[in-house]
C-alpha atoms as a PDB file:
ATOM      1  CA  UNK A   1      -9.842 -23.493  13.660  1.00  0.00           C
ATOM      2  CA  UNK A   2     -11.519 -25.503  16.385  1.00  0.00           C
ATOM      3  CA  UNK A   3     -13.485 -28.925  15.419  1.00  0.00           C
ATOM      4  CA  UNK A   4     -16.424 -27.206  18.085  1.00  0.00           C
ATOM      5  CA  UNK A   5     -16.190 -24.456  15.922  1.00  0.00           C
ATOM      6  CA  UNK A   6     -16.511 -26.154  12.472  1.00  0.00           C
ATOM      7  CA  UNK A   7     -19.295 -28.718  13.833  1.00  0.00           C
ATOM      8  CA  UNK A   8     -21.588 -25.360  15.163  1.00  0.00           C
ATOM      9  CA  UNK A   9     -21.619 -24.306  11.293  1.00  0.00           C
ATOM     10  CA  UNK A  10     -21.539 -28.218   9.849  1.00  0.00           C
ATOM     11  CA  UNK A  11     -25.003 -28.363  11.257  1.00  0.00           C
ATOM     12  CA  UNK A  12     -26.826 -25.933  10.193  1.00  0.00           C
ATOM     13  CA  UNK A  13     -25.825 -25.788   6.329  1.00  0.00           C
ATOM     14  CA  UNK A  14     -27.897 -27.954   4.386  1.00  0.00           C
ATOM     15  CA  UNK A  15     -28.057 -27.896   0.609  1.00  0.00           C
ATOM     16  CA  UNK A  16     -25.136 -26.816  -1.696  1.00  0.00           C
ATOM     17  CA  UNK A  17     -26.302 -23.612  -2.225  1.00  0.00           C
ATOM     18  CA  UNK A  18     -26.615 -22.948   1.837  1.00  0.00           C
ATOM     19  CA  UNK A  19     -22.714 -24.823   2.472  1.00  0.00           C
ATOM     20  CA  UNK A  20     -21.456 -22.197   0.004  1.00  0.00           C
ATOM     21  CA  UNK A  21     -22.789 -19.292   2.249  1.00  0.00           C
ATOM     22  CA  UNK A  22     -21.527 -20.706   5.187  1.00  0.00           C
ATOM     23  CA  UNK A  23     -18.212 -21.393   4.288  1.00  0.00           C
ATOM     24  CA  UNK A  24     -17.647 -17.737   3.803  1.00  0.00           C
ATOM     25  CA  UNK A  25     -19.454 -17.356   7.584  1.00  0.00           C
ATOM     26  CA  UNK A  26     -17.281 -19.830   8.907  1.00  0.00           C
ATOM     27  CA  UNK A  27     -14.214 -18.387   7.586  1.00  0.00           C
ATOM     28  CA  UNK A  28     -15.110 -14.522   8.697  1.00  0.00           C
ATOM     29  CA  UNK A  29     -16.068 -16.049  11.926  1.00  0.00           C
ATOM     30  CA  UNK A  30     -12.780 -17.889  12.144  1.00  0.00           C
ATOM     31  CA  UNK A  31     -10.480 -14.884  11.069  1.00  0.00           C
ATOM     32  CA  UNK A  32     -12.602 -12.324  13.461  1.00  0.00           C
ATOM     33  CA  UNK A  33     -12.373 -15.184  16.181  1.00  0.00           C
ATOM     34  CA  UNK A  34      -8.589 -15.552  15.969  1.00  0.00           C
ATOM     35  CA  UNK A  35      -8.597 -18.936  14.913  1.00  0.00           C
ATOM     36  CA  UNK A  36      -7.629 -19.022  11.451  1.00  0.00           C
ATOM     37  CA  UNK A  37      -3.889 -17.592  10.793  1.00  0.00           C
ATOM     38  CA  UNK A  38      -3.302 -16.472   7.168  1.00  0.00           C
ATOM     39  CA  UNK A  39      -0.049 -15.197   8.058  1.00  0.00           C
ATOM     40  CA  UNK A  40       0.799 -18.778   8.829  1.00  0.00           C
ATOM     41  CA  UNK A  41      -0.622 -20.012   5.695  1.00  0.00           C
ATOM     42  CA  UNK A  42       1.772 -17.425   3.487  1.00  0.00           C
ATOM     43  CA  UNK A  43       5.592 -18.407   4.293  1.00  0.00           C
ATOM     44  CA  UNK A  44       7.850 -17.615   1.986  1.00  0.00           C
ATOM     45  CA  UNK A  45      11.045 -20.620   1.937  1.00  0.00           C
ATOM     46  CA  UNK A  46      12.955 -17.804  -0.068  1.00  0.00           C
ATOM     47  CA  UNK A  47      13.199 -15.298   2.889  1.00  0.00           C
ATOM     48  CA  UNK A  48      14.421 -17.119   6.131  1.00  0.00           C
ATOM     49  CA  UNK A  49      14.025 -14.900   9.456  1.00  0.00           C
ATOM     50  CA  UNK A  50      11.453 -13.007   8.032  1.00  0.00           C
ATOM     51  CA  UNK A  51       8.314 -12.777   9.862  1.00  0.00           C
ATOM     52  CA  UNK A  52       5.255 -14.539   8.116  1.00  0.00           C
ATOM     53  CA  UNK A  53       3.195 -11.553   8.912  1.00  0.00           C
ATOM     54  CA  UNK A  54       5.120  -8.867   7.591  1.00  0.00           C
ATOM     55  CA  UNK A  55       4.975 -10.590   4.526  1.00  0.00           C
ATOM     56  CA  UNK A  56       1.289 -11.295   4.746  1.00  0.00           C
ATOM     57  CA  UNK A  57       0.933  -7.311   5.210  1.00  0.00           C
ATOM     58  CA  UNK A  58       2.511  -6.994   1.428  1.00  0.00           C
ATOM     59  CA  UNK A  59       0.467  -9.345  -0.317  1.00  0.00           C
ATOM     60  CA  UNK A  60      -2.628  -8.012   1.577  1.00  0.00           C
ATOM     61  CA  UNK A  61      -1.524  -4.662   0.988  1.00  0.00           C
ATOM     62  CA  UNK A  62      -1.229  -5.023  -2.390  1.00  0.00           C
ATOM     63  CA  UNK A  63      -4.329  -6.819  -3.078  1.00  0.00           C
ATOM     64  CA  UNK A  64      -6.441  -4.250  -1.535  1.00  0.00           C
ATOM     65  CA  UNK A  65      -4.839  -1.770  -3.090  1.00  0.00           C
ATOM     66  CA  UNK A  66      -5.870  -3.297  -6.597  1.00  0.00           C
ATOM     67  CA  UNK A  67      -9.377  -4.684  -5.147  1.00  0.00           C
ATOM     68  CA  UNK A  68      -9.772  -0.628  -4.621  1.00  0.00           C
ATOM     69  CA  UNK A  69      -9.076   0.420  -8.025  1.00  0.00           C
ATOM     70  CA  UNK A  70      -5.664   2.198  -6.656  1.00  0.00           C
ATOM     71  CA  UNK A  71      -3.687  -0.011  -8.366  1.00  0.00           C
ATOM     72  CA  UNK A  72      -4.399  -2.215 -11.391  1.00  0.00           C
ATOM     73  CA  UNK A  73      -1.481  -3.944 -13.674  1.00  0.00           C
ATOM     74  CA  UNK A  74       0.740  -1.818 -12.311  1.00  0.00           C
ATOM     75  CA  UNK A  75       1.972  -0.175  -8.794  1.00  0.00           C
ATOM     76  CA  UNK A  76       4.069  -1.930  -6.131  1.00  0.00           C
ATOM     77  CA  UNK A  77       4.252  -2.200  -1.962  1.00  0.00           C
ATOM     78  CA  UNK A  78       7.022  -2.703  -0.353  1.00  0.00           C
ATOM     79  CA  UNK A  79       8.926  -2.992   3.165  1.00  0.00           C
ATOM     80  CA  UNK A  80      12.087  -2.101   4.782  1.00  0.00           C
ATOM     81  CA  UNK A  81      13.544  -5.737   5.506  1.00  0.00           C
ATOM     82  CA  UNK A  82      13.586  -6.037   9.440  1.00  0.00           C
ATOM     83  CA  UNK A  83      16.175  -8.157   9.636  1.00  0.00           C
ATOM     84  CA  UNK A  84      18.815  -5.575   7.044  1.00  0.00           C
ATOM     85  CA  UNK A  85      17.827  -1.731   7.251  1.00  0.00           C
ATOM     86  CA  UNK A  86      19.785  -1.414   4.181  1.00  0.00           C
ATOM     87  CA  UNK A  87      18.015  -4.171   2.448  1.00  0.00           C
ATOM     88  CA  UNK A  88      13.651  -4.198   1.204  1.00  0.00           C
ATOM     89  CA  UNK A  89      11.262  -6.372   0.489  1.00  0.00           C
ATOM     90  CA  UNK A  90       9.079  -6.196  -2.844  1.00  0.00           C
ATOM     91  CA  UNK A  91       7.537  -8.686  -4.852  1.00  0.00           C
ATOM     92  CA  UNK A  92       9.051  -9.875  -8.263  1.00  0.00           C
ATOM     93  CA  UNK A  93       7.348  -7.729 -11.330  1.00  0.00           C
ATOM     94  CA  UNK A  94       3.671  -9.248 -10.841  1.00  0.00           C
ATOM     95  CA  UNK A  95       0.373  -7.247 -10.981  1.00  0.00           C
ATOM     96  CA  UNK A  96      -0.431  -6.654  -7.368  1.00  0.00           C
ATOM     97  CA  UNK A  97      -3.782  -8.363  -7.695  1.00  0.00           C
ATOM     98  CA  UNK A  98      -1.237 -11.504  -8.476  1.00  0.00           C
ATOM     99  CA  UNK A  99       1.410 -11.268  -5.347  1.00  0.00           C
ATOM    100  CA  UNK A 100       2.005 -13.920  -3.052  1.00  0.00           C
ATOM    101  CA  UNK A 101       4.302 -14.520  -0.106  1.00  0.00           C
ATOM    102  CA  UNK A 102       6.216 -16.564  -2.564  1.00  0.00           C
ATOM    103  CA  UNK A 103       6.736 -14.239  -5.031  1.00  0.00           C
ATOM    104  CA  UNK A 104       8.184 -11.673  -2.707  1.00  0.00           C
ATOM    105  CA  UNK A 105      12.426 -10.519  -2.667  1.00  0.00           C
ATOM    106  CA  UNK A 106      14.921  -9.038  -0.762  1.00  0.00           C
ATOM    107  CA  UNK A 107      16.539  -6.015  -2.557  1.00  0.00           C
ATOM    108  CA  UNK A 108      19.403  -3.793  -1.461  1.00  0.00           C
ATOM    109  CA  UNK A 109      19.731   0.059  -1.086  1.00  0.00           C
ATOM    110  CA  UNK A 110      21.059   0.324  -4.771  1.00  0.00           C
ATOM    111  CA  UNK A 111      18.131  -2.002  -6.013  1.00  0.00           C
ATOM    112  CA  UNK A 112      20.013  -4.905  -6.461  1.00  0.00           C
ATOM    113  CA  UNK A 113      18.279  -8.518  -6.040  1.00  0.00           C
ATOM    114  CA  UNK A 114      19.831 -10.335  -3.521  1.00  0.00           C
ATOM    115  CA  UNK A 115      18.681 -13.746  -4.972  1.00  0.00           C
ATOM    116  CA  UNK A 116      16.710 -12.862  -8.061  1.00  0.00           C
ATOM    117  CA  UNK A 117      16.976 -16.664  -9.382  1.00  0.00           C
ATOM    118  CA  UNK A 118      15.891 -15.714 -12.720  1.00  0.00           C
ATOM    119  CA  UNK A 119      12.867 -13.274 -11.582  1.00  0.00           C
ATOM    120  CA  UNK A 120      12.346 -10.153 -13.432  1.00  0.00           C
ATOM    121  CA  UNK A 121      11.923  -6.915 -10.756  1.00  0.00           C
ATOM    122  CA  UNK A 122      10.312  -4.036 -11.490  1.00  0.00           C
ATOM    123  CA  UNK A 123      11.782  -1.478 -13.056  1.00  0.00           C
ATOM    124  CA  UNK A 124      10.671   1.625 -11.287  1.00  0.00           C
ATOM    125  CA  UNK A 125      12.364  -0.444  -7.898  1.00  0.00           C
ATOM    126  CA  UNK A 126      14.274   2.583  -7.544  1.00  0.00           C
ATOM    127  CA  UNK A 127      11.699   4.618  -6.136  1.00  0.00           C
ATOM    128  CA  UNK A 128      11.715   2.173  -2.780  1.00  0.00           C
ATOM    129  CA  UNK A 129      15.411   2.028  -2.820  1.00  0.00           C
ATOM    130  CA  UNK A 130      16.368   5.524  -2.746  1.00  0.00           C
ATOM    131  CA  UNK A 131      13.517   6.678  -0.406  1.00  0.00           C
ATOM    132  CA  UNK A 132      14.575   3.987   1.854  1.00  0.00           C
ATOM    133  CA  UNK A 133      18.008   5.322   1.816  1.00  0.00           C
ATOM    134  CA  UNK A 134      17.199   9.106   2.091  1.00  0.00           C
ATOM    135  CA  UNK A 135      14.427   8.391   5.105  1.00  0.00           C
ATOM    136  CA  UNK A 136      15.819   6.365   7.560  1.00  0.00           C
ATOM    137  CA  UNK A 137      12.498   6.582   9.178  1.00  0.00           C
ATOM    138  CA  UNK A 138      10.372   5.353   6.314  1.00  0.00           C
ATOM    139  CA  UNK A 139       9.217   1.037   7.140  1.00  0.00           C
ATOM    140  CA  UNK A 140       6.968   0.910   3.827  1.00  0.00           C
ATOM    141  CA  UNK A 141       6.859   2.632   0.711  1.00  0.00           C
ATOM    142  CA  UNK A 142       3.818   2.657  -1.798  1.00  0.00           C
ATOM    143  CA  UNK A 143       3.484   3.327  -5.740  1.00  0.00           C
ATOM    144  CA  UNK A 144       0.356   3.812  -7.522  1.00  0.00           C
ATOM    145  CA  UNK A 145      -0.963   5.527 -10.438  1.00  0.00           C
ATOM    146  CA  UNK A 146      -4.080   6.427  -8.582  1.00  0.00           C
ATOM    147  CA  UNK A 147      -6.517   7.694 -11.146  1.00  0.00           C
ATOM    148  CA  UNK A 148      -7.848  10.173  -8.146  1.00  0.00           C
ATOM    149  CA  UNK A 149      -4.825  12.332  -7.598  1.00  0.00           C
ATOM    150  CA  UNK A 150      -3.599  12.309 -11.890  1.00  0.00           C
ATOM    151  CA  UNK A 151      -5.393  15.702 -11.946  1.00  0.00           C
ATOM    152  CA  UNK A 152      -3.473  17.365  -9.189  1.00  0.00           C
ATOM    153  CA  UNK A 153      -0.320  16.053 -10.400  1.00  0.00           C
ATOM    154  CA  UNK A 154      -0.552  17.964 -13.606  1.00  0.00           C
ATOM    155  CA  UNK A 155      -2.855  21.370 -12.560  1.00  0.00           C
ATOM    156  CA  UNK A 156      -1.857  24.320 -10.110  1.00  0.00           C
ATOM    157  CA  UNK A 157      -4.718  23.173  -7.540  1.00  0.00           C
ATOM    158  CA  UNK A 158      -2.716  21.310  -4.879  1.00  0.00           C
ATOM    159  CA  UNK A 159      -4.046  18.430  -3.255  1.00  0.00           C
ATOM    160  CA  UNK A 160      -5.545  19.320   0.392  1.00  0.00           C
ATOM    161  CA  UNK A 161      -6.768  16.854   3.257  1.00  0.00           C
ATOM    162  CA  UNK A 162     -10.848  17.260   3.400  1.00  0.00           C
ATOM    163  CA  UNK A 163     -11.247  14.973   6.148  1.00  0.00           C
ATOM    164  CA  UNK A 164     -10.167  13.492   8.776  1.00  0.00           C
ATOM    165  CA  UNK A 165      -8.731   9.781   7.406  1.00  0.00           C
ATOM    166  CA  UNK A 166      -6.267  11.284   4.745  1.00  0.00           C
ATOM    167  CA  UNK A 167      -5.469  13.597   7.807  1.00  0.00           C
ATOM    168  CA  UNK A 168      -1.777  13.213   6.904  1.00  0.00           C
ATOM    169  CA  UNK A 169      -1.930  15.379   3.938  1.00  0.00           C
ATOM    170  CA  UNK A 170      -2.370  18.691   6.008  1.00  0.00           C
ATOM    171  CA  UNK A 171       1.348  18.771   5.980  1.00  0.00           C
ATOM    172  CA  UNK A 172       1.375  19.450   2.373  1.00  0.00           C
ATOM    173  CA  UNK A 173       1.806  17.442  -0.845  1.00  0.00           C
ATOM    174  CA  UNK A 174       4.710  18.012  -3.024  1.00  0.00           C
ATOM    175  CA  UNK A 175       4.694  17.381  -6.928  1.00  0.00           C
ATOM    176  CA  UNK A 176       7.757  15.963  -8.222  1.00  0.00           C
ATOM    177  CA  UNK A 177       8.082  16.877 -11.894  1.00  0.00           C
ATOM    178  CA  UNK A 178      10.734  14.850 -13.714  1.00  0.00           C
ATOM    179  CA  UNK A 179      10.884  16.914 -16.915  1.00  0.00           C
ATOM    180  CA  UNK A 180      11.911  19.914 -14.687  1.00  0.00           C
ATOM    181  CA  UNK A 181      16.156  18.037 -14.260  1.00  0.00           C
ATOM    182  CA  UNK A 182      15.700  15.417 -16.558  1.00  0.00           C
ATOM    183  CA  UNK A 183      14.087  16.510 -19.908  1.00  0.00           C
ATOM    184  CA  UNK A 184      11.734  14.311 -21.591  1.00  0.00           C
ATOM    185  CA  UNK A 185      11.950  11.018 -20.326  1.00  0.00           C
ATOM    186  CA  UNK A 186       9.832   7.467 -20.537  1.00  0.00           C
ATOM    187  CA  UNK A 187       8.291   9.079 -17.520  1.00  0.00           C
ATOM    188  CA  UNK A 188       9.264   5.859 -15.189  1.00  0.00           C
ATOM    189  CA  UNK A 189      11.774   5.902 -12.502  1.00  0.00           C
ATOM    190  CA  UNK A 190      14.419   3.846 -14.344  1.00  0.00           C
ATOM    191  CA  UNK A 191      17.293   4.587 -12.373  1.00  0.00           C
ATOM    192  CA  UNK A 192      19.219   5.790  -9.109  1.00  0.00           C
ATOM    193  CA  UNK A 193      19.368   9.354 -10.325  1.00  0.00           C
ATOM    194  CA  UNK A 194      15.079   9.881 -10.445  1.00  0.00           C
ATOM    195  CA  UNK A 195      15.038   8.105  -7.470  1.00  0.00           C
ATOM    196  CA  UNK A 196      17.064   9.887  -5.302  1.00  0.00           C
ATOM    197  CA  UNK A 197      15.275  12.659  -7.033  1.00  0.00           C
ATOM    198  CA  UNK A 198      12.041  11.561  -6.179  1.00  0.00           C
ATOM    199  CA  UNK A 199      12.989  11.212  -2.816  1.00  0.00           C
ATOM    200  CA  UNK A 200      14.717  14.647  -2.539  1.00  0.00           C
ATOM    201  CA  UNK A 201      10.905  16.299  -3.337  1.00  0.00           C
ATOM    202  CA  UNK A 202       9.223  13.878  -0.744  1.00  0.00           C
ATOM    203  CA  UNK A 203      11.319  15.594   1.714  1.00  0.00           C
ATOM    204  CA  UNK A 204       9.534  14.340   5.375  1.00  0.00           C
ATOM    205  CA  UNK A 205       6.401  14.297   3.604  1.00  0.00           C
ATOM    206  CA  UNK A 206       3.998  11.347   3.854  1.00  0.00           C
ATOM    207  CA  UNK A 207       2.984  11.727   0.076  1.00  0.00           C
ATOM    208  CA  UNK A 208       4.624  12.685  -3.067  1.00  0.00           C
ATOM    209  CA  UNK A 209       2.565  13.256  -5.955  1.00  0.00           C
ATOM    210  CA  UNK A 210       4.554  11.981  -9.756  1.00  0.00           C
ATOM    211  CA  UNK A 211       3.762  15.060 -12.620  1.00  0.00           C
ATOM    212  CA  UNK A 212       1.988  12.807 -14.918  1.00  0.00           C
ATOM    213  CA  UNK A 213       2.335   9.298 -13.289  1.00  0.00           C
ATOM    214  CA  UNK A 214       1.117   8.683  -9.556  1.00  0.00           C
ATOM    215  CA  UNK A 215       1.866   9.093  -6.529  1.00  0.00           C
ATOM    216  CA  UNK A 216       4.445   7.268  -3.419  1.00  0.00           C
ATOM    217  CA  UNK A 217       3.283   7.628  -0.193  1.00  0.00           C
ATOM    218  CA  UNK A 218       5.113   6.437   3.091  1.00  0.00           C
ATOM    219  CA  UNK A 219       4.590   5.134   6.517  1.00  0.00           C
ATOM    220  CA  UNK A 220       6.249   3.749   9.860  1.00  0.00           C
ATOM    221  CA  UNK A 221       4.409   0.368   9.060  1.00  0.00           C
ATOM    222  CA  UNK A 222       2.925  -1.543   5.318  1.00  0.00           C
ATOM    223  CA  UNK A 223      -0.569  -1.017   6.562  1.00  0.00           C
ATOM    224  CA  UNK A 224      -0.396   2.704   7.309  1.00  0.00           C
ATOM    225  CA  UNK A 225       1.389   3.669   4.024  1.00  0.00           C
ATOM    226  CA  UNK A 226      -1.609   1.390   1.988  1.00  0.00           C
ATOM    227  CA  UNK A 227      -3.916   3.081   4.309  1.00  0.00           C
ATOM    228  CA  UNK A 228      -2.104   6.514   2.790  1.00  0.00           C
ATOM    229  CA  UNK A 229      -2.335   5.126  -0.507  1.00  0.00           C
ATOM    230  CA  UNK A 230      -6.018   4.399  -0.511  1.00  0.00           C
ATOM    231  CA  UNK A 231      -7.374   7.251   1.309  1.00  0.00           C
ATOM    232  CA  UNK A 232      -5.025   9.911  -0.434  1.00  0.00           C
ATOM    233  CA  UNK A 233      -6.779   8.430  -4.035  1.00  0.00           C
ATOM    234  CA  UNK A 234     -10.338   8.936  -1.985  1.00  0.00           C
ATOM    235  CA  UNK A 235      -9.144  12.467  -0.608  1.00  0.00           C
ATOM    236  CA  UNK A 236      -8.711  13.398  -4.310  1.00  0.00           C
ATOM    237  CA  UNK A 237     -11.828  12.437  -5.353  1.00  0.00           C
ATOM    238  CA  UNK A 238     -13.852  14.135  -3.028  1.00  0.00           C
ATOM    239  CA  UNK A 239     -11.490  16.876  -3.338  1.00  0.00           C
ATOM    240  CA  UNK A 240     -12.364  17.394  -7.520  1.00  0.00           C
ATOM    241  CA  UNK A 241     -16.257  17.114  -6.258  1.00  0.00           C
ATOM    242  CA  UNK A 242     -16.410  20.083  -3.503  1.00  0.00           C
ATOM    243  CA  UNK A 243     -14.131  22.299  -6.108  1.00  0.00           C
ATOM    244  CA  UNK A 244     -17.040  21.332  -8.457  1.00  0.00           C
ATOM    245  CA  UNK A 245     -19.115  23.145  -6.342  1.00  0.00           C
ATOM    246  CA  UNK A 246     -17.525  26.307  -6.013  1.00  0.00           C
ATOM    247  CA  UNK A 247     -15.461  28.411  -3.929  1.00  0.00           C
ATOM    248  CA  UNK A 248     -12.731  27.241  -1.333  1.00  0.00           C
ATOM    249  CA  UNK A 249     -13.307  24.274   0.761  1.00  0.00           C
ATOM    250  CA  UNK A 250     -12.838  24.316   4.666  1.00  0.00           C
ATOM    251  CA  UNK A 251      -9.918  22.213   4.513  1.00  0.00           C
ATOM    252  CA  UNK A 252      -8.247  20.381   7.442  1.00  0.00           C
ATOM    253  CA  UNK A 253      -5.166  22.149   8.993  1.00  0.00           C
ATOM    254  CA  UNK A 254      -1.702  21.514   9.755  1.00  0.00           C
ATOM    255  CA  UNK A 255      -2.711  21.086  13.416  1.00  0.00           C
ATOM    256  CA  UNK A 256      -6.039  19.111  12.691  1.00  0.00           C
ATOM    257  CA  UNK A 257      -4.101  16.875  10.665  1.00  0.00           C
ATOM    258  CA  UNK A 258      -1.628  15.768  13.015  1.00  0.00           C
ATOM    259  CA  UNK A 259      -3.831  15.340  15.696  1.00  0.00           C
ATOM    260  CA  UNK A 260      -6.153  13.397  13.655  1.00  0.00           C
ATOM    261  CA  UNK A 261      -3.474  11.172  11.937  1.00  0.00           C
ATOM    262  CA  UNK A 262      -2.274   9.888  15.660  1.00  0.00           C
ATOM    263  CA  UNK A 263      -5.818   8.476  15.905  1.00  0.00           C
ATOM    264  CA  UNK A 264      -5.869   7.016  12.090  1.00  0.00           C
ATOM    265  CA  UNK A 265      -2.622   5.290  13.713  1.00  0.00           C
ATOM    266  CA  UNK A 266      -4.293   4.343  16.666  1.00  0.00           C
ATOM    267  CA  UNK A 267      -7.056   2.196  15.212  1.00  0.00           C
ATOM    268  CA  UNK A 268      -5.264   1.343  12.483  1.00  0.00           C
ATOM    269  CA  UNK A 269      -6.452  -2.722  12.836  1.00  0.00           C
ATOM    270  CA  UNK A 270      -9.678  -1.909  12.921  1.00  0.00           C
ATOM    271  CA  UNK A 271     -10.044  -0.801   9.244  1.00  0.00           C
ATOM    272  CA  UNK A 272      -7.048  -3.168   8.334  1.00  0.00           C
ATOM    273  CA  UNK A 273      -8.838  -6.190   9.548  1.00  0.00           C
ATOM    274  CA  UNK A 274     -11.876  -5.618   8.016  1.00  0.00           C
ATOM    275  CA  UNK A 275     -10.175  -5.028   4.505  1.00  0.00           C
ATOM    276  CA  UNK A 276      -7.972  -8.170   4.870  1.00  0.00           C
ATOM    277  CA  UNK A 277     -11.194 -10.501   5.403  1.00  0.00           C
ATOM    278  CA  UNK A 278     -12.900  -8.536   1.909  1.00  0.00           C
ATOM    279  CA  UNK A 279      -9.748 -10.129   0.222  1.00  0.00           C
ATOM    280  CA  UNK A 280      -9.261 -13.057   2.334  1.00  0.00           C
ATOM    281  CA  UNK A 281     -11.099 -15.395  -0.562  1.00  0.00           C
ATOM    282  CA  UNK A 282      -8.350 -14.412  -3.153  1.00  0.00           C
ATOM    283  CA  UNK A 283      -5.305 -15.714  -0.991  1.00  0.00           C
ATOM    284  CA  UNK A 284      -6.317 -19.081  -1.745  1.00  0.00           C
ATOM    285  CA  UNK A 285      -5.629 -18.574  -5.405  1.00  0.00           C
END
């Protein structure tokens, strides 16, 4: 942040109540400027090589997810390391409101820690690990227990793309159902065996929906499988309402939804940047 920059806001916030506002001006007006770099305010001494930003994407990933109401106690983001293909990147076993570049570890294909100094991981890791193994295409991988798509995890009504930003479920949306080779379980992916499971059902799909549980979704990149994550928990939402109202809803097809996915990817940073600076105030914390 330029001193020219900070002295044009220095002067015109007098009072303690009128500094307060402009502090958060001066910061959105930094960040939109390019002048203030979280990224370079988040390294992580744990993970040499590893780009600063890619980490910022997980902790800001995460924390929108949970600023959203996608995620709350529980539901992890992580990354295929960029430095290892056969390695990830997924914060220790921390509420995602709570992650912080710090707090982040390197993992390997079986879900080992590399360094887990102590940490405790989550124990549903095996979800990332064996989707990362079975898509070698796959750069993120999301888990939530989106209270938007519980409904279509557990009814016959499968979940549809209504518009044009969850675009990427035209393709379909499996349900993985882990009673159907595995009896009754805890209901968590505990080990290799649900996880490669898990995976199997996700097939090439962007989304998997969890009988009971959730949802994963997927992406080339941690910001479009967050931007998955959200918009498939909206999707389902609005989905439940125009059911509501009775009869079949025009939904998107296969064809619409490609074509309209390339664009989501297109201007990706536009809704990415503008989510980042809603949680920009928490990254202080």
């Amino acid at each position: 942040m330029t001193r020219k920059l900070l002295a044009r806001w220095t002067v015109r916030c007098w009072g303690a109540s009128a500094r307060l506002a402009c502090i958060g001006a001066l910061v959105a007006t930094a960040l939109l400027a390019g002048r203030l770099d979280v990224s370079a305010q988040t390294p992580s001494a744990s993970l040499p090589g590893v780009d600063p930003a890619l980490l910022e994407d997980i902790v800001v990933g995460s924390r929108i997810l949970a600023d959203f109401g996608v995620v709350d106690g529980f539901g992890h983001v992580s990354a295929r390391s960029p430095t290892n293909p056969n390695h990830f990147l997924m914060s220790r076993s921390l509420a995602p409101a709570l992650v912080t570049a710090d707090d982040i570890m390197e993992f390997d294909l079986d879900g080992n820690p590399v360094d887990a100094r102590g940490r405790t991981v989550f124990l549903e890791r095996f979800i990332h690990s064996e989707i990362y193994k079975a898509r070698p295409d796959v750069m993120s991988v999301v888990h939530t227990h989106s209270p938007g798509v519980i409904p279509f995890s557990v009814s016959k009504v499968p979940l549809r793309a209504m518009f044009h930003n969850p675009a990427f479920l035209a393709v379909g949306v499996p349900v993985w159902d882990i009673r159907k080779d595995f009896g009754e379980t805890s209901m968590l992916v505990a080990n290799a065996a649900l996880g490669k499971s898990l995976a199997e059902t996700l097939g090439d799909k962007p989304v998997v929906l969890m009988r009971g549980h959730g949802d994963v979704t997927v992406g080339p990149t941690v910001k479009m499988a967050v931007f998955r994550a959200y918009y498939t928990d909206v999707n389902a939402k609005l989905q439940a309402q125009a059911l509501a109202l009775g009869g079949e809803p025009n939904y998107l097809t296969p064809g619409e939804g490609v074509k309209a996915d390339q664009t989501n990817f297109a201007v990706m940073d536009r809704i990415w940047n503008l989510w980042r600076m809603r949680i920009l105030p928490t990254l202080a914390k």
